[in-house]
Protein backbone atom coordinates (compact mmCIF):
# COMPACT_ATOMS: atom_id res chain seq x y z
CA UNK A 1 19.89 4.96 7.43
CA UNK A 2 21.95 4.44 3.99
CA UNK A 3 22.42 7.46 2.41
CA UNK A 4 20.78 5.67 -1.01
CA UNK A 5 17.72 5.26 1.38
CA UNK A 6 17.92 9.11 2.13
CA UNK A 7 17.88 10.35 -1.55
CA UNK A 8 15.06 8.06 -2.04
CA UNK A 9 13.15 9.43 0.73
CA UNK A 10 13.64 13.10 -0.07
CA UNK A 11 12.86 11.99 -4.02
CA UNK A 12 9.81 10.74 -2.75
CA UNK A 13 8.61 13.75 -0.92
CA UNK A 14 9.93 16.04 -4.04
CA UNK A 15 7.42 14.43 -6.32
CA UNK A 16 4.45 15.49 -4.73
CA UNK A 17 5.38 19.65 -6.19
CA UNK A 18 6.29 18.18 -9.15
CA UNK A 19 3.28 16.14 -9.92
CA UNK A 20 0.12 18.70 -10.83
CA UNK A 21 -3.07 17.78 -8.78
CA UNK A 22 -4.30 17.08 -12.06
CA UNK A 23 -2.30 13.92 -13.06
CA UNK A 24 -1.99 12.66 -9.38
CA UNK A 25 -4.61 10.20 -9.58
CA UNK A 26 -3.00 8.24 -12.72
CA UNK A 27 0.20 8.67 -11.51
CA UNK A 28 -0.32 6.76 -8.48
CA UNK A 29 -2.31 4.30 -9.89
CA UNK A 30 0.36 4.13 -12.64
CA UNK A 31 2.97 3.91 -10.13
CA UNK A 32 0.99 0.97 -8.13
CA UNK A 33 0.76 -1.01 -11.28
CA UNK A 34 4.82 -0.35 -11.97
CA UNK A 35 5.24 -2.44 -8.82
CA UNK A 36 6.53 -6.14 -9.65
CA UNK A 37 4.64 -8.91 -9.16
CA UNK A 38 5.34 -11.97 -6.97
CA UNK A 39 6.93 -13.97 -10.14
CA UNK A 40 9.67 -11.18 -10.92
CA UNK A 41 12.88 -10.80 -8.73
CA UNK A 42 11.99 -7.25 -7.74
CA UNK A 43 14.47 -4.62 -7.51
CA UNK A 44 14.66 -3.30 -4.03
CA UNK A 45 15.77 -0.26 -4.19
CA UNK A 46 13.34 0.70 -7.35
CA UNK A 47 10.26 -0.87 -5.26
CA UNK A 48 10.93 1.38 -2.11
CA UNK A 49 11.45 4.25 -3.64
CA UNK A 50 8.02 3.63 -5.77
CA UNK A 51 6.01 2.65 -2.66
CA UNK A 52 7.49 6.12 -0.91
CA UNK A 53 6.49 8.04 -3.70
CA UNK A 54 2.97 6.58 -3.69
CA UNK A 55 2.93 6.93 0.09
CA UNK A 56 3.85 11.01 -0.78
CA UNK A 57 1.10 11.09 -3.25
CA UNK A 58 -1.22 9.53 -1.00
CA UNK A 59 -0.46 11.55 1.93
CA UNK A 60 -1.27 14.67 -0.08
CA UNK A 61 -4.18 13.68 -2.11
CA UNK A 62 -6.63 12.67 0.76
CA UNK A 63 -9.37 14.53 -1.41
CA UNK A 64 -8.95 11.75 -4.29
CA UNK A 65 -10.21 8.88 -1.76
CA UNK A 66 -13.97 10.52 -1.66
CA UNK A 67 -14.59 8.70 -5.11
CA UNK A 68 -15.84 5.20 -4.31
CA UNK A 69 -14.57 3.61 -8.20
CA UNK A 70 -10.96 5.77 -7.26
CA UNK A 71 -10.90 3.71 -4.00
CA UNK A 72 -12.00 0.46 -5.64
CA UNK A 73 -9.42 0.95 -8.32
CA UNK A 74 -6.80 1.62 -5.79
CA UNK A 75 -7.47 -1.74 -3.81
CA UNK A 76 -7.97 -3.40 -7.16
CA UNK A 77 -4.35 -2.80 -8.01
CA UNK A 78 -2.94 -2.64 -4.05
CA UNK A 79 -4.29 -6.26 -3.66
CA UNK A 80 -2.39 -7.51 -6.72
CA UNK A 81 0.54 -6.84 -4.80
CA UNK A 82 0.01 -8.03 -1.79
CA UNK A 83 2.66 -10.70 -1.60
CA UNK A 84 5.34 -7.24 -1.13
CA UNK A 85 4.11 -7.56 2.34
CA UNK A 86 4.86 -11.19 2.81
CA UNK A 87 8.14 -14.01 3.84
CA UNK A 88 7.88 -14.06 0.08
CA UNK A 89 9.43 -10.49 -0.18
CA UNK A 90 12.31 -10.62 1.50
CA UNK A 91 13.26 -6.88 1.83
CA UNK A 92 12.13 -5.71 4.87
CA UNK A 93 12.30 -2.18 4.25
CA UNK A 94 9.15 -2.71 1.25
CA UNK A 95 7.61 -4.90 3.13
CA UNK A 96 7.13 -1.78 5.52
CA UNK A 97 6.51 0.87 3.30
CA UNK A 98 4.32 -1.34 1.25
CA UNK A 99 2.21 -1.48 4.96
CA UNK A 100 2.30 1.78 5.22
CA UNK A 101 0.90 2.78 2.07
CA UNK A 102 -1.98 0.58 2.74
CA UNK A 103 -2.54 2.18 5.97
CA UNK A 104 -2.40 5.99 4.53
CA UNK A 105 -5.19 4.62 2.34
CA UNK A 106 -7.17 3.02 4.38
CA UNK A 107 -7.02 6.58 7.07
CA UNK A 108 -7.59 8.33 3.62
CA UNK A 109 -10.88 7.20 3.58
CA UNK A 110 -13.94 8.79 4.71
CA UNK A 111 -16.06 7.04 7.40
CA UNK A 112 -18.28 5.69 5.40
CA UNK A 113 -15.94 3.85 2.70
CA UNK A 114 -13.69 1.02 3.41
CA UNK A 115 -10.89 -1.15 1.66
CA UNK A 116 -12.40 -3.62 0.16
CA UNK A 117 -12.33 -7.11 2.53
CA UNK A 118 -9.99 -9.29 0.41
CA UNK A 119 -7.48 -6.72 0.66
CA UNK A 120 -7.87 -7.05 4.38
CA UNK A 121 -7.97 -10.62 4.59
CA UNK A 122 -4.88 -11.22 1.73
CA UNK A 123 -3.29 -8.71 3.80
CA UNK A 124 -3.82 -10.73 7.20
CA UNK A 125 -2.83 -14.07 5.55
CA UNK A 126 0.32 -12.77 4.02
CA UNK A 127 1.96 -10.77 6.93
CA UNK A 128 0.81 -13.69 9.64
CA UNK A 129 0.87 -16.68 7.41
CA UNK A 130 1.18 -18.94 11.08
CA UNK A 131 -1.90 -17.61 11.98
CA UNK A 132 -3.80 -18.50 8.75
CA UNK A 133 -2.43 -21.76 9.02
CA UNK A 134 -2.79 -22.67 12.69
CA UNK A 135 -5.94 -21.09 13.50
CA UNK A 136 -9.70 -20.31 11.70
CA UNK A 137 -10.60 -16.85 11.61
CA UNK A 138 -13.64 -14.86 9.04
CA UNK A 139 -12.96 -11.90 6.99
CA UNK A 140 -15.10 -10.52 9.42
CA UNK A 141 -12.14 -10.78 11.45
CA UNK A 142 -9.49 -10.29 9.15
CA UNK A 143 -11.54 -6.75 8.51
CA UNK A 144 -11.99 -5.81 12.42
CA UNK A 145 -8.50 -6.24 12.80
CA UNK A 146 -7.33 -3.90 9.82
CA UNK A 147 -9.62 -1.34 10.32
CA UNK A 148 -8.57 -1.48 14.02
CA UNK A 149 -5.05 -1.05 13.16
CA UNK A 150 -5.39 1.75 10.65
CA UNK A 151 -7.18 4.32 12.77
CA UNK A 152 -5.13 3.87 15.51
């Protein structure tokens, strides 16, 4: 581990204290949004450290995710960045932690919610582009297979 992605990861876990409850729910839709989008050369080391911090913020804000329009804003804004988790993005180290911050809020979730189905099936198409090419599959399945993977 670099020490640059050290400080980012303690950064990340220091912003959780220093955010109040209060503002947590615009900051981490804020700090979605901040996230570049597939046309811009994206700064590695800014994008990590953002999707760490909204991993943080997610992590400790479980609470937020009972609000079906929070939830639907969050995949609104998640899904427009999808293509961090794809060949396009080729840092390795966001494409994981962008993962991982759509897993934290799809565990977020009560029982009865779930990420909306595009995310799922942009998701599936975008970290196993072979598959989407090679091989038919639903959104059914595309959904079965996220929801699989993010209670396990």
């Amino acid at each position: 581990c670099s020490p640059s992605w050290k400080v980012r990861a303690l950064a990340a876990r220091a912003v959780v204290p220093l955010v109040a409850p209060a503002e947590r729910r615009e900051f981490l839709l804020g700090a979605i949004f901040s996230l570049p989008g597939a046309a811009c050369p994206p700064e590695n080391n800014v994008v990590h450290g953002t999707l760490l911090q909204v991993l943080q913020i997610v992590n400790h804000s479980r609470d937020f995710f009972a609000e079906q329009s929070f939830v639907d804003s969050v995949c609104c804004r998640l899904e427009e960045k999808v293509w961090l988790a794809s060949g396009c993005n080729p840092c390795l180290a966001t494409r994981a932690a962008y993962l991982s911050v759509v897993l934290a809020c799809s565990r977020s979730l009560p029982e009865n919610f779930a990420l909306s189905r595009s995310i799922a099936s942009k998701l599936i198409r975008a970290v196993l582009p072979n598959i989407a090419q090679t091989r038919r599959y639903s959104k059914v399945t595309c959904e079965e297979f996220f929801m699989a993977t993010a209670h396990e």
